[in-house]
PDB file of N, CA and C in Angstrom:
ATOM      1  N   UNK A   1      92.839  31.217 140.312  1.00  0.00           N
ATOM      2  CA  UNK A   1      92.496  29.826 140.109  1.00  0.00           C
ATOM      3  C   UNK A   1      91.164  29.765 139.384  1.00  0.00           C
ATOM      4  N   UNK A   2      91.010  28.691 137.924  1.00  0.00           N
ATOM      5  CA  UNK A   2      90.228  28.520 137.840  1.00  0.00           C
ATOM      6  C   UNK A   2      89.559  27.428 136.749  1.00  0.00           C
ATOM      7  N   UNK A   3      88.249  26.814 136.942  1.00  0.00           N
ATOM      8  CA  UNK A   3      88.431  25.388 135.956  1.00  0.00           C
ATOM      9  C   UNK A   3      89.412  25.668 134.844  1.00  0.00           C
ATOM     10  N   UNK A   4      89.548  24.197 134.280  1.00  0.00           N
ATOM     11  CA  UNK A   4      90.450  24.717 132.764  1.00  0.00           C
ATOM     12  C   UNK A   4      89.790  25.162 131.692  1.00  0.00           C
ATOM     13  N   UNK A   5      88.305  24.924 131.619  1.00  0.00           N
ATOM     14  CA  UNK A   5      87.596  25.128 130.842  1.00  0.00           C
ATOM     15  C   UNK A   5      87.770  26.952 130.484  1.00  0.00           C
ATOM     16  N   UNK A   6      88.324  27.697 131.084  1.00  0.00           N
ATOM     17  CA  UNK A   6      88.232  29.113 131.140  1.00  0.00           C
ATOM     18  C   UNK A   6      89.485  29.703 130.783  1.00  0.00           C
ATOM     19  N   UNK A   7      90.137  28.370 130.408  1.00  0.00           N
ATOM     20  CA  UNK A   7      92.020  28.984 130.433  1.00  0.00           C
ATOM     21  C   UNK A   7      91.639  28.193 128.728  1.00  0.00           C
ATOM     22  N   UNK A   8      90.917  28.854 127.984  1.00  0.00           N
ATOM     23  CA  UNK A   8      90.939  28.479 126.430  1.00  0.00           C
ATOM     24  C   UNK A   8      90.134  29.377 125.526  1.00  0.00           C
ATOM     25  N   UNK A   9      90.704  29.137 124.506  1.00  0.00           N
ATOM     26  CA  UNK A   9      90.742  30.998 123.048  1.00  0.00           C
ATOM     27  C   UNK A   9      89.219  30.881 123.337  1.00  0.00           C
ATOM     28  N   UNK A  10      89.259  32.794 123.753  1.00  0.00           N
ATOM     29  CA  UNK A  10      89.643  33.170 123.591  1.00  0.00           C
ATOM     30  C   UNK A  10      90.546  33.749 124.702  1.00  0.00           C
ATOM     31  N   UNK A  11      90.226  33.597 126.453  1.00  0.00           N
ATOM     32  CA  UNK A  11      90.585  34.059 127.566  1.00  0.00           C
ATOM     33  C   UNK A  11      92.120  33.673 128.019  1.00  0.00           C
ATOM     34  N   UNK A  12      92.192  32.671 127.332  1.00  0.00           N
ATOM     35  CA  UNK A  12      93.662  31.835 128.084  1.00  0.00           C
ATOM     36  C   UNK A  12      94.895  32.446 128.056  1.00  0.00           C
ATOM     37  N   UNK A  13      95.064  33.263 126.940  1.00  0.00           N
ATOM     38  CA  UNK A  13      95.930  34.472 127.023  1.00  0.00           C
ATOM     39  C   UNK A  13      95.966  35.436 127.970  1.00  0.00           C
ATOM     40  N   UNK A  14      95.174  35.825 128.409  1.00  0.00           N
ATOM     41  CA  UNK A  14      94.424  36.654 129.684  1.00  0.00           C
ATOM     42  C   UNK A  14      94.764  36.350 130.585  1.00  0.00           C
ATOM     43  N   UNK A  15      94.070  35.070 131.472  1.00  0.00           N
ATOM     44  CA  UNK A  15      94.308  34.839 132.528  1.00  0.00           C
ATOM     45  C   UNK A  15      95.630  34.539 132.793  1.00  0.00           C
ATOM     46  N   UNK A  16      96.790  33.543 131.622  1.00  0.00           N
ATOM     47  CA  UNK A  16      97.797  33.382 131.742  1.00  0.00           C
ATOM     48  C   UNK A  16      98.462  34.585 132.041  1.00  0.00           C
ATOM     49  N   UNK A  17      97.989  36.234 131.527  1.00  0.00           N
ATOM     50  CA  UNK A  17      98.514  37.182 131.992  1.00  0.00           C
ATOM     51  C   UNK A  17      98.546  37.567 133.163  1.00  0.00           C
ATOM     52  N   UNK A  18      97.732  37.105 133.852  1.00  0.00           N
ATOM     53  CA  UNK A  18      96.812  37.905 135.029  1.00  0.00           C
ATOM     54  C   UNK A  18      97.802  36.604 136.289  1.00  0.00           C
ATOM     55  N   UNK A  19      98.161  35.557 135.641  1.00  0.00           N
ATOM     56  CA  UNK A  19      98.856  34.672 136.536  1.00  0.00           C
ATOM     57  C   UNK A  19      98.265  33.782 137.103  1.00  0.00           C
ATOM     58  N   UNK A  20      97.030  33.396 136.215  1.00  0.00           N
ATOM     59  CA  UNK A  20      96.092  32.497 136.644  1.00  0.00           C
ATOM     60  C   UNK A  20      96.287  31.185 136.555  1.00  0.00           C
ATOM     61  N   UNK A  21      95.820  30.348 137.613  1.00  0.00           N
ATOM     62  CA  UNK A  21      96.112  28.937 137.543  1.00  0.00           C
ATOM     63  C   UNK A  21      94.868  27.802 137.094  1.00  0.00           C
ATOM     64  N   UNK A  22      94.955  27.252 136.186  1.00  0.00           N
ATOM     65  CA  UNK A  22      94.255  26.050 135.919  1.00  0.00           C
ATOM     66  C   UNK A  22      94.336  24.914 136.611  1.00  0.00           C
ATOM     67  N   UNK A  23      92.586  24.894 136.883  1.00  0.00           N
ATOM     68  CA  UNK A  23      92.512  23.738 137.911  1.00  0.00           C
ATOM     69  C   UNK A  23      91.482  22.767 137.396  1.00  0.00           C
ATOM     70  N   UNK A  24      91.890  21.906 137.565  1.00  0.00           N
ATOM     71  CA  UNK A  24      91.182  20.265 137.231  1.00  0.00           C
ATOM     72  C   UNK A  24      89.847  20.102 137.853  1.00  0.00           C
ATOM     73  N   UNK A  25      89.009  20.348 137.522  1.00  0.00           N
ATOM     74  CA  UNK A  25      88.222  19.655 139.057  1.00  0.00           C
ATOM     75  C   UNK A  25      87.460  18.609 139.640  1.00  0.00           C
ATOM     76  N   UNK A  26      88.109  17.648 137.855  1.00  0.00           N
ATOM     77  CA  UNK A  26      87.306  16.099 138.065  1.00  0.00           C
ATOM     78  C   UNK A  26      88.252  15.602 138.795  1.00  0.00           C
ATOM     79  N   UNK A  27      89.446  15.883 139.405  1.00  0.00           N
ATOM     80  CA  UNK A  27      90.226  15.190 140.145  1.00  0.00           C
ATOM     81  C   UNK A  27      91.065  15.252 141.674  1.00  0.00           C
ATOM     82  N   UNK A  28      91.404  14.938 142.201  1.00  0.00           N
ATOM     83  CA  UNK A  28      92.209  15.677 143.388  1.00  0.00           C
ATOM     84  C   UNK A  28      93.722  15.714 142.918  1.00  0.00           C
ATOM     85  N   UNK A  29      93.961  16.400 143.127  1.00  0.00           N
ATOM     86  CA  UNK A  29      95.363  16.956 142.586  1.00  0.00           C
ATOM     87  C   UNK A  29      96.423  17.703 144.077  1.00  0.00           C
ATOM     88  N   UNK A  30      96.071  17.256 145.074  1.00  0.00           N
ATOM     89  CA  UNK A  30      96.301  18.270 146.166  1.00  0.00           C
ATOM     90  C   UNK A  30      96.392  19.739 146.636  1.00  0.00           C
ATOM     91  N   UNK A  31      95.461  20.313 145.672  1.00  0.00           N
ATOM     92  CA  UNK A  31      95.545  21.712 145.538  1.00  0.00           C
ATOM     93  C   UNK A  31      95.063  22.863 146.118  1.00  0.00           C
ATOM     94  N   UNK A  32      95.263  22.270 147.693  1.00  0.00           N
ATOM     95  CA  UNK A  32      95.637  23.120 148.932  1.00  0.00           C
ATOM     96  C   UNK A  32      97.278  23.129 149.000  1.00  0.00           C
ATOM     97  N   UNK A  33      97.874  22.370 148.854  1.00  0.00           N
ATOM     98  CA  UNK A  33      99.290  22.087 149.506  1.00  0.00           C
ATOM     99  C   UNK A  33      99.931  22.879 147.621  1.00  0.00           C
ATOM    100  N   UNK A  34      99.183  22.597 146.803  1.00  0.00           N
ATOM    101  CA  UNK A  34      99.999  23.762 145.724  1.00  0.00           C
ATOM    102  C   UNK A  34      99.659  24.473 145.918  1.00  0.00           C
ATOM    103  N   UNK A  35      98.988  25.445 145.994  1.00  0.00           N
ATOM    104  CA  UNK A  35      98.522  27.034 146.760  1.00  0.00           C
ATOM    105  C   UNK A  35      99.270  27.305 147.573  1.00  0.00           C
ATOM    106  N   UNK A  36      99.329  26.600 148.487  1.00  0.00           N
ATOM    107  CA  UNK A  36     100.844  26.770 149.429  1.00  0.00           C
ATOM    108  C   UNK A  36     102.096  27.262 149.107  1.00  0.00           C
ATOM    109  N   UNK A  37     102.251  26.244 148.018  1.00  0.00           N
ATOM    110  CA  UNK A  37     103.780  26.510 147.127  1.00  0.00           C
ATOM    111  C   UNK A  37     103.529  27.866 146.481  1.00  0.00           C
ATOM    112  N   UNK A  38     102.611  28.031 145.647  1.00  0.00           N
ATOM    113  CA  UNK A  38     102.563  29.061 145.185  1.00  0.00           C
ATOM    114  C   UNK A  38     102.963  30.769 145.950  1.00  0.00           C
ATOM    115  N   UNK A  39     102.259  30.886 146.799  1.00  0.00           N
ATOM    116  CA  UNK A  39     102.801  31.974 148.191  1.00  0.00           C
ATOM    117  C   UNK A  39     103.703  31.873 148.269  1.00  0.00           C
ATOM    118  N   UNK A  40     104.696  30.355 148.484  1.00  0.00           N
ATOM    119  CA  UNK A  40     105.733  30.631 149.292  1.00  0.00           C
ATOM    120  C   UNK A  40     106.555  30.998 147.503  1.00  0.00           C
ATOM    121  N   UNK A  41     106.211  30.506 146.409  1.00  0.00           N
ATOM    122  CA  UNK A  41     107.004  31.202 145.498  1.00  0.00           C
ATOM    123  C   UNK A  41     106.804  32.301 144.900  1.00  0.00           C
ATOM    124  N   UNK A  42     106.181  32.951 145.578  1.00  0.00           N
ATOM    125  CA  UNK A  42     105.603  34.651 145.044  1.00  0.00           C
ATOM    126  C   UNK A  42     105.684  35.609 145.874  1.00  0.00           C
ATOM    127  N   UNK A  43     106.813  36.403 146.029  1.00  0.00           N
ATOM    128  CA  UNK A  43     106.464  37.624 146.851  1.00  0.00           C
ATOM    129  C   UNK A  43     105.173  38.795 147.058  1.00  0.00           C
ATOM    130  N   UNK A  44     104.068  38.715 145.652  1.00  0.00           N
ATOM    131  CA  UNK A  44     103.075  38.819 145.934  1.00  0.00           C
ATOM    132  C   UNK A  44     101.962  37.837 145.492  1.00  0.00           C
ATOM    133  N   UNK A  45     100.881  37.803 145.944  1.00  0.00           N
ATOM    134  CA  UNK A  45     100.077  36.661 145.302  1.00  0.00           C
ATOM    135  C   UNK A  45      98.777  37.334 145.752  1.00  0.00           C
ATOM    136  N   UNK A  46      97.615  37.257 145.021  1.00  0.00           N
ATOM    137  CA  UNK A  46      96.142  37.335 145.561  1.00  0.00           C
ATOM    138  C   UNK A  46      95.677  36.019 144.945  1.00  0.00           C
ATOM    139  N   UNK A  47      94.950  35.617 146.302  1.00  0.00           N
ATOM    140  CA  UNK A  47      94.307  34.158 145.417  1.00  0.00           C
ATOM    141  C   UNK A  47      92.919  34.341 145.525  1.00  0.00           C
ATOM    142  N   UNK A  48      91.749  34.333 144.431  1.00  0.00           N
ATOM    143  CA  UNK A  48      90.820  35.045 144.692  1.00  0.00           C
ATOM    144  C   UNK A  48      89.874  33.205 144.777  1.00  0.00           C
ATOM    145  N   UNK A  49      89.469  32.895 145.578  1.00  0.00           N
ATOM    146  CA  UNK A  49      88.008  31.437 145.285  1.00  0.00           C
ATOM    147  C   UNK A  49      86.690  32.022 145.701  1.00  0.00           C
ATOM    148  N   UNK A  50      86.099  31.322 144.608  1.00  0.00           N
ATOM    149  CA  UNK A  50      84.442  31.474 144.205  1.00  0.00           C
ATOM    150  C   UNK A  50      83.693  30.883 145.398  1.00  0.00           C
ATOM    151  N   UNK A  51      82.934  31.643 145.798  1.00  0.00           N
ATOM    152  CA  UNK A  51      81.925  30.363 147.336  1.00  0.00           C
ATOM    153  C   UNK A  51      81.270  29.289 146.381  1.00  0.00           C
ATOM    154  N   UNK A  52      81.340  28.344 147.251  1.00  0.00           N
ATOM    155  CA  UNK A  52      80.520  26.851 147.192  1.00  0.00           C
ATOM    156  C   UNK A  52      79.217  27.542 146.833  1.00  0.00           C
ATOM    157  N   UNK A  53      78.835  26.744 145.902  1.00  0.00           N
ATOM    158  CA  UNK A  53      76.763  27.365 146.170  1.00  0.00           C
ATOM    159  C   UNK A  53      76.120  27.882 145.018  1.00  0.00           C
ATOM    160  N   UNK A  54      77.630  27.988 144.010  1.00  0.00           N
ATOM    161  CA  UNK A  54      77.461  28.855 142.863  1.00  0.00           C
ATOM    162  C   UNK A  54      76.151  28.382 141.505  1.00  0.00           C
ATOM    163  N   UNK A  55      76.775  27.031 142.170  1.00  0.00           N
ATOM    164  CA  UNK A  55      76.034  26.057 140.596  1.00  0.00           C
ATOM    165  C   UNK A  55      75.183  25.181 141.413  1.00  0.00           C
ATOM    166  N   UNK A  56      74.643  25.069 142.505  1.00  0.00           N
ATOM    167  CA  UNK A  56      73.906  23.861 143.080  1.00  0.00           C
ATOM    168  C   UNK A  56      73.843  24.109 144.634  1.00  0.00           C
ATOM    169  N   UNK A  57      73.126  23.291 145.198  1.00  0.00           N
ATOM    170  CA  UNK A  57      72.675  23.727 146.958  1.00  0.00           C
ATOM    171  C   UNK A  57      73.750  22.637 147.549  1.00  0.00           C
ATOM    172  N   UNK A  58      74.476  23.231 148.495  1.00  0.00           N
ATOM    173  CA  UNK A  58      75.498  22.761 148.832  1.00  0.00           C
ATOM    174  C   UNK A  58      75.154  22.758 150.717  1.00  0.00           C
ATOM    175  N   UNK A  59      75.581  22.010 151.403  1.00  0.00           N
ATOM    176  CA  UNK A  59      74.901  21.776 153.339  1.00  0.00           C
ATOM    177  C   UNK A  59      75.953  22.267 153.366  1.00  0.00           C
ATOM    178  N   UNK A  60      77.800  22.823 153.467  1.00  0.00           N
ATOM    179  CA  UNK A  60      77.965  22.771 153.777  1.00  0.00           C
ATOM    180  C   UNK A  60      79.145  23.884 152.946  1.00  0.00           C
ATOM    181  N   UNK A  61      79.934  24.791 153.849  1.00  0.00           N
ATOM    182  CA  UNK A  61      81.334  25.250 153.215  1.00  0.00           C
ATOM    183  C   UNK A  61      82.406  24.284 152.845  1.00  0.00           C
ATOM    184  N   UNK A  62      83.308  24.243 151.762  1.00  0.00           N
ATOM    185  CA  UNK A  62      84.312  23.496 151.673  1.00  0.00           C
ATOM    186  C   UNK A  62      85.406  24.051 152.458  1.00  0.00           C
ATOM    187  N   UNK A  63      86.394  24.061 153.017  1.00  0.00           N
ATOM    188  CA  UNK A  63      87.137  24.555 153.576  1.00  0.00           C
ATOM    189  C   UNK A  63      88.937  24.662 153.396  1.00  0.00           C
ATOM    190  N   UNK A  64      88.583  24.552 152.360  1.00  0.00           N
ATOM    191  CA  UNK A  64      90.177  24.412 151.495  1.00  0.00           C
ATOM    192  C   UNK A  64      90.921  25.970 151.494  1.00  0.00           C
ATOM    193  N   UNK A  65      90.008  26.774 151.491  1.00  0.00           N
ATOM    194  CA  UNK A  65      90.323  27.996 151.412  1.00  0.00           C
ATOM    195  C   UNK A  65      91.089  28.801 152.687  1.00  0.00           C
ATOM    196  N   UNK A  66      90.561  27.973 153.930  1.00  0.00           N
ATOM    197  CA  UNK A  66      91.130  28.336 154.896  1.00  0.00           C
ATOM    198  C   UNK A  66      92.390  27.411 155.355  1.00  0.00           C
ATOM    199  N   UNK A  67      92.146  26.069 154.257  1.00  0.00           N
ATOM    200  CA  UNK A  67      93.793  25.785 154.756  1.00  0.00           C
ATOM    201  C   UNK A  67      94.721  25.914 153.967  1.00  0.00           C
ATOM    202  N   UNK A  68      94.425  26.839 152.633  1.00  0.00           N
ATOM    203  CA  UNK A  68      95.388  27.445 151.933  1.00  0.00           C
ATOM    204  C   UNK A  68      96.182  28.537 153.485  1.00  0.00           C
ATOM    205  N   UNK A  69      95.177  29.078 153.568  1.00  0.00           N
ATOM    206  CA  UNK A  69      95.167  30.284 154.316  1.00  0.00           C
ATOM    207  C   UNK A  69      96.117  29.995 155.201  1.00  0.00           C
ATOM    208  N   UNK A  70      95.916  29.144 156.106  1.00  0.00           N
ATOM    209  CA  UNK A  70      97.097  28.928 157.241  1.00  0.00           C
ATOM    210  C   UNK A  70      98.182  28.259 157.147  1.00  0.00           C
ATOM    211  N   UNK A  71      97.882  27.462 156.194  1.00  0.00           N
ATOM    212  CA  UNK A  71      99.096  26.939 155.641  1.00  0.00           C
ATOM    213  C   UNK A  71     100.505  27.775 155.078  1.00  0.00           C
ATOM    214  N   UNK A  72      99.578  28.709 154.120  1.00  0.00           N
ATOM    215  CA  UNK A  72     100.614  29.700 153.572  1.00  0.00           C
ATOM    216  C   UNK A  72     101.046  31.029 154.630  1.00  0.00           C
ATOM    217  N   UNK A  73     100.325  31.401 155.646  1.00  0.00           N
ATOM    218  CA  UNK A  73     100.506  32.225 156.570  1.00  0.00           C
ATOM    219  C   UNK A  73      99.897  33.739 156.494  1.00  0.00           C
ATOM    220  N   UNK A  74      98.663  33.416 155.484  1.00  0.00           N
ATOM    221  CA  UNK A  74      98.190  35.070 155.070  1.00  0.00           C
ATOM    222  C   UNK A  74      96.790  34.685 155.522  1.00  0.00           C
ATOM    223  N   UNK A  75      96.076  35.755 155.799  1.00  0.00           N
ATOM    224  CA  UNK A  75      95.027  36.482 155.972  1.00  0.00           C
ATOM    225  C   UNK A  75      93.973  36.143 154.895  1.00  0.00           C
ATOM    226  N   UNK A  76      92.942  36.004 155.599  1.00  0.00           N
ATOM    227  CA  UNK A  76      91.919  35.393 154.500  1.00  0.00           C
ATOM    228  C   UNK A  76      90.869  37.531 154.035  1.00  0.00           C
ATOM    229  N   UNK A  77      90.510  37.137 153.218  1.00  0.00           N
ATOM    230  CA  UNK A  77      89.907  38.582 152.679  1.00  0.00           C
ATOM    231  C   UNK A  77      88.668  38.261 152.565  1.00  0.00           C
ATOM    232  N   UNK A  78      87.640  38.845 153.121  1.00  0.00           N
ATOM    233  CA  UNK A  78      86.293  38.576 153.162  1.00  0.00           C
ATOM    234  C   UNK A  78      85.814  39.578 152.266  1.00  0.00           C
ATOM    235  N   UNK A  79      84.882  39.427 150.721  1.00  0.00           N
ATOM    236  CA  UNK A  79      84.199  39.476 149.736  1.00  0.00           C
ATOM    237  C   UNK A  79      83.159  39.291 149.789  1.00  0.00           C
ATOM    238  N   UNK A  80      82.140  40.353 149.420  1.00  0.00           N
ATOM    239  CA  UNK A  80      80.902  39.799 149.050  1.00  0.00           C
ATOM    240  C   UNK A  80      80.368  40.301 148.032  1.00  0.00           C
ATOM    241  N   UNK A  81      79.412  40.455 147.135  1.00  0.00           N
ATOM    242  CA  UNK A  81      78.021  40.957 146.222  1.00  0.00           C
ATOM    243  C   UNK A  81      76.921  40.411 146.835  1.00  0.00           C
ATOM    244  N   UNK A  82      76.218  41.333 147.183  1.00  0.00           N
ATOM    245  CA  UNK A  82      74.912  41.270 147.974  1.00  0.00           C
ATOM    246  C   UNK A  82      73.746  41.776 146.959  1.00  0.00           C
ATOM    247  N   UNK A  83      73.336  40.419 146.148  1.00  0.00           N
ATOM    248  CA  UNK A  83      72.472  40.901 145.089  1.00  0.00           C
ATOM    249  C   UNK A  83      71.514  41.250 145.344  1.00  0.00           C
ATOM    250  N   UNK A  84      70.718  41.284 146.433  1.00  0.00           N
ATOM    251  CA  UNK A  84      69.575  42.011 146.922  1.00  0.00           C
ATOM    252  C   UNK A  84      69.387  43.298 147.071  1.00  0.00           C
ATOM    253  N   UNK A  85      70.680  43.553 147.381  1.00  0.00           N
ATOM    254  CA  UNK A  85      70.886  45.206 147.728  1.00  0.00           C
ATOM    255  C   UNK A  85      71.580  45.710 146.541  1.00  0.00           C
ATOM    256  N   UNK A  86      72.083  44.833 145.856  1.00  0.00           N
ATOM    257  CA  UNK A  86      73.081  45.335 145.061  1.00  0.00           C
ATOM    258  C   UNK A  86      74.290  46.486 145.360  1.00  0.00           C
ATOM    259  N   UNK A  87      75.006  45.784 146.279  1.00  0.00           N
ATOM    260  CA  UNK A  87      76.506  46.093 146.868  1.00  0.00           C
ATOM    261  C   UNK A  87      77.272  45.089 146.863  1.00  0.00           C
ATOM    262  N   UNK A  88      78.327  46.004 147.173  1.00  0.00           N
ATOM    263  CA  UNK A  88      79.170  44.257 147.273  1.00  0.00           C
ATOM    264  C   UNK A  88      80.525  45.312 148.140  1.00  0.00           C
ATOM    265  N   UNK A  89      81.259  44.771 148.747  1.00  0.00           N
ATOM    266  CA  UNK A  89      82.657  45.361 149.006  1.00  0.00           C
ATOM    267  C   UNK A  89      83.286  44.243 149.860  1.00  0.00           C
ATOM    268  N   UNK A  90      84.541  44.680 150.621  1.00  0.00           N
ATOM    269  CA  UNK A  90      85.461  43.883 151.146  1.00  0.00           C
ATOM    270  C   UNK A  90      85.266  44.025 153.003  1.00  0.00           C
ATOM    271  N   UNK A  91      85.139  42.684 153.621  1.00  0.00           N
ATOM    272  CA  UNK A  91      84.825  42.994 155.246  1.00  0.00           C
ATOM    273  C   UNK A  91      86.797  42.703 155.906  1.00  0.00           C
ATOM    274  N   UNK A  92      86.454  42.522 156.623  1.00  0.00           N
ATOM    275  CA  UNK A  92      87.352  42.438 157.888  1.00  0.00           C
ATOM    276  C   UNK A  92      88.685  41.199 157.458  1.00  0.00           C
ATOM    277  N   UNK A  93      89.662  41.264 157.845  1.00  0.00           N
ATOM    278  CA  UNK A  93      90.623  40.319 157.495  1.00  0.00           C
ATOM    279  C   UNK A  93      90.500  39.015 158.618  1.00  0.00           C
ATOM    280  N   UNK A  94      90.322  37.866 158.200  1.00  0.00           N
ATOM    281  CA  UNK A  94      90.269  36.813 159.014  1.00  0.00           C
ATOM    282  C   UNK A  94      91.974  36.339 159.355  1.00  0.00           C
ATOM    283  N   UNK A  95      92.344  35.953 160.039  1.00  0.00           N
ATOM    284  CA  UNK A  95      93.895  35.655 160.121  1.00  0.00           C
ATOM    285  C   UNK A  95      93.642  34.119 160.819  1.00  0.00           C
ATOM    286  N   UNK A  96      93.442  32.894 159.921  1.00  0.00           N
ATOM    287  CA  UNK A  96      93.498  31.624 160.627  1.00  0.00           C
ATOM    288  C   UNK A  96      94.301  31.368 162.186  1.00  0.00           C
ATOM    289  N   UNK A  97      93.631  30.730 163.121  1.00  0.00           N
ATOM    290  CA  UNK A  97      93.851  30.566 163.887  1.00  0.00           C
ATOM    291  C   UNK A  97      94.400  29.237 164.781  1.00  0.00           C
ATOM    292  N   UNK A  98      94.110  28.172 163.538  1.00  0.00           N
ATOM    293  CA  UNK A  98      93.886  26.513 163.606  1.00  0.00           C
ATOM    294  C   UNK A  98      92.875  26.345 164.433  1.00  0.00           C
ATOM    295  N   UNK A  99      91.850  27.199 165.014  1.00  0.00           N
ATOM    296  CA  UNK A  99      90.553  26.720 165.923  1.00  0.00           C
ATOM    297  C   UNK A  99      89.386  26.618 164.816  1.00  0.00           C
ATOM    298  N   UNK A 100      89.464  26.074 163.663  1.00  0.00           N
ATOM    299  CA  UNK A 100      89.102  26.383 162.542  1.00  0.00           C
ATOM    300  C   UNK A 100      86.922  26.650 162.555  1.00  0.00           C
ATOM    301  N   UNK A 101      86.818  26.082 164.087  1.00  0.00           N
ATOM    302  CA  UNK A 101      85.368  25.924 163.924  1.00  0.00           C
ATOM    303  C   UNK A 101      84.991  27.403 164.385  1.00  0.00           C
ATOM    304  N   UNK A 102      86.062  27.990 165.186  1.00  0.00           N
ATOM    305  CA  UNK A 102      85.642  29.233 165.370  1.00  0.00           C
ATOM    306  C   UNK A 102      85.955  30.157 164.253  1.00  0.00           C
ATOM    307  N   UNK A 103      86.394  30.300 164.007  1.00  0.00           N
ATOM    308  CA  UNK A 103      87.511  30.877 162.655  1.00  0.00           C
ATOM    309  C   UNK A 103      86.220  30.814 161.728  1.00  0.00           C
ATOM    310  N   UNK A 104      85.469  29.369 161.317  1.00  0.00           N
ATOM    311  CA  UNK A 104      84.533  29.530 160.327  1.00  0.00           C
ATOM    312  C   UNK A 104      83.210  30.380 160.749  1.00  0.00           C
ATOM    313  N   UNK A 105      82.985  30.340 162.403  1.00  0.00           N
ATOM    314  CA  UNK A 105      81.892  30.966 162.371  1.00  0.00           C
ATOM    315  C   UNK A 105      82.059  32.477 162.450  1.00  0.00           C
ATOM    316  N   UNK A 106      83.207  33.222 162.885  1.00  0.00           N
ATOM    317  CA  UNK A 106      83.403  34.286 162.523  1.00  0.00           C
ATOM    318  C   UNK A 106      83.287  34.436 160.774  1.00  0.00           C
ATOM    319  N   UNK A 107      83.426  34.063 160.355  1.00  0.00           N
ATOM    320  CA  UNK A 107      83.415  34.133 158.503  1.00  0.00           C
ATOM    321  C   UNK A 107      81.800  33.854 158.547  1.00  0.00           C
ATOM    322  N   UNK A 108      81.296  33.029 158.848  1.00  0.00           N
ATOM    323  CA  UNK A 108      79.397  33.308 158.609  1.00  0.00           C
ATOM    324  C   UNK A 108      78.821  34.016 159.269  1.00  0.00           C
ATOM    325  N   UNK A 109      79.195  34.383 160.193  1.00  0.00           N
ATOM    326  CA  UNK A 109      78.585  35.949 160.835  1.00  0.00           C
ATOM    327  C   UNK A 109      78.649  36.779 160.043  1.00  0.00           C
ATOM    328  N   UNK A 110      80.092  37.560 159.238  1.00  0.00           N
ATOM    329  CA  UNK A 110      79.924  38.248 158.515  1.00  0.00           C
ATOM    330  C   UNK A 110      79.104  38.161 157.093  1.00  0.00           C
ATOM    331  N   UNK A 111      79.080  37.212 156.928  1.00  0.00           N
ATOM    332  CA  UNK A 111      78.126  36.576 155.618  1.00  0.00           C
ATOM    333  C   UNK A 111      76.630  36.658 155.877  1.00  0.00           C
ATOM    334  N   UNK A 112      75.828  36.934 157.147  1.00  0.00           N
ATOM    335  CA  UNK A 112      74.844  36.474 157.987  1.00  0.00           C
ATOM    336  C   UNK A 112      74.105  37.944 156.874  1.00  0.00           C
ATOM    337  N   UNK A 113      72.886  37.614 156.718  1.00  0.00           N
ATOM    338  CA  UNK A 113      72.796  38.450 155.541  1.00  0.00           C
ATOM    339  C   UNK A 113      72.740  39.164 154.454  1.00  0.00           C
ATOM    340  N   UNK A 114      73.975  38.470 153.943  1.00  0.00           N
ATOM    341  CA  UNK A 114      74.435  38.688 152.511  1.00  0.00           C
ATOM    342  C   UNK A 114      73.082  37.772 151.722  1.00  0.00           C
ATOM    343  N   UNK A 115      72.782  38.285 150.628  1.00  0.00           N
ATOM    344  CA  UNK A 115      71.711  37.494 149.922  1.00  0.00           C
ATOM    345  C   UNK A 115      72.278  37.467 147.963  1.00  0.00           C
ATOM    346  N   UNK A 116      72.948  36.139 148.206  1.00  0.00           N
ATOM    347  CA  UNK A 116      74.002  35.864 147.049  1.00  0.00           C
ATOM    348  C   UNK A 116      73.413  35.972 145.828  1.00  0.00           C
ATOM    349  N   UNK A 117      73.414  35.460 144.597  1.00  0.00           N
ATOM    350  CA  UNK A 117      72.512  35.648 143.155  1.00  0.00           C
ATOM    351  C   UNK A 117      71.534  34.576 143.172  1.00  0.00           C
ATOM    352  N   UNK A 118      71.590  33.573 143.997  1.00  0.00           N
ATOM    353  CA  UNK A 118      71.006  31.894 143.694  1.00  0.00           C
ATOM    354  C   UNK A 118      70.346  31.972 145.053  1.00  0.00           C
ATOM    355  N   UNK A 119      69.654  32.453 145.942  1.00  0.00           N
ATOM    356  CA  UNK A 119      69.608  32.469 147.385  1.00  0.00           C
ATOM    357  C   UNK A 119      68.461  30.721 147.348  1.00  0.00           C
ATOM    358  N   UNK A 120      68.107  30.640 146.468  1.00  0.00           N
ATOM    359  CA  UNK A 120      67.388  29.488 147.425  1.00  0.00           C
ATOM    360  C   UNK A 120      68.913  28.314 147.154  1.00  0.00           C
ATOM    361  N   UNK A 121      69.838  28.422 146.949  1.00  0.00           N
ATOM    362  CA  UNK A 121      71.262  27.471 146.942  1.00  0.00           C
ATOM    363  C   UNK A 121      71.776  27.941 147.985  1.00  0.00           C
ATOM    364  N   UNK A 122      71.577  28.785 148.923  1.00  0.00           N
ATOM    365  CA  UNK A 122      72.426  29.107 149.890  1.00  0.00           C
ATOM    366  C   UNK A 122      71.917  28.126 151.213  1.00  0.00           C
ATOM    367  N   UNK A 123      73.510  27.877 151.962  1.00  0.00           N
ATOM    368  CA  UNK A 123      72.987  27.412 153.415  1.00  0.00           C
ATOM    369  C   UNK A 123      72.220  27.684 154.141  1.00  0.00           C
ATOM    370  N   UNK A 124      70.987  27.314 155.085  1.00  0.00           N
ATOM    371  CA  UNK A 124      70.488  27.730 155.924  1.00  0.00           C
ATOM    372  C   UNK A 124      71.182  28.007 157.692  1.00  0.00           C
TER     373      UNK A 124
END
């Protein structure tokens, strides 16, 4: 998934390879409940989303990601780049639970530390 601005010459060939989806993002389009569809029409799928925080200071996680997640019935994949240290690798598999407040704070525990590229944009 990603703006449309990125699905155009010269990349759009690319990502269209790669099976990438163009997304709107001046609008709502319901695009948790298409992510959904998508899983259920793909015997494989990786859906990779960017954290909130990227371009501006944000209070709060969006949480669309986790109701792709349970909606479609897969396992969320915890990612990071830890530009401080300069590492990055893959943590623990989250498996939604619908207790979603616990569910999120297990996901910022593991984050508890990570020091992203923009750190004064990150949550406190």
């Amino acid at each position: 998934m990603g703006k449309t601005a990125i699905f155009r010459w010269p990349f759009k060939g690319f990502f269209q390879w790669l099976g990438g989806i163009p997304v709107k993002r001046s609008r709502a389009d319901n695009l948790v409940e298409q992510s959904i569809q998508q899983f259920r029409r793909n015997d494989r799928l990786i859906l990779t989303i960017a954290p909130a925080g990227t371009r501006k200071h944000v209070l709060r996680w969006k949480s669309g990601f986790y109701h792709i997640a349970r909606g479609a019935g897969v396992p969320i994949v915890l990612g990071f780049l830890d530009y401080r240290r300069k590492t990055g690798g893959f943590g623990p598999l989250v498996h939604p639970t619908g207790n979603i407040a616990a569910d999120m704070e297990t996901i910022r525990a593991f984050y508890d530390g990570v020091t992203g590229k923009n750190p004064a944009q990150s949550m406190t």
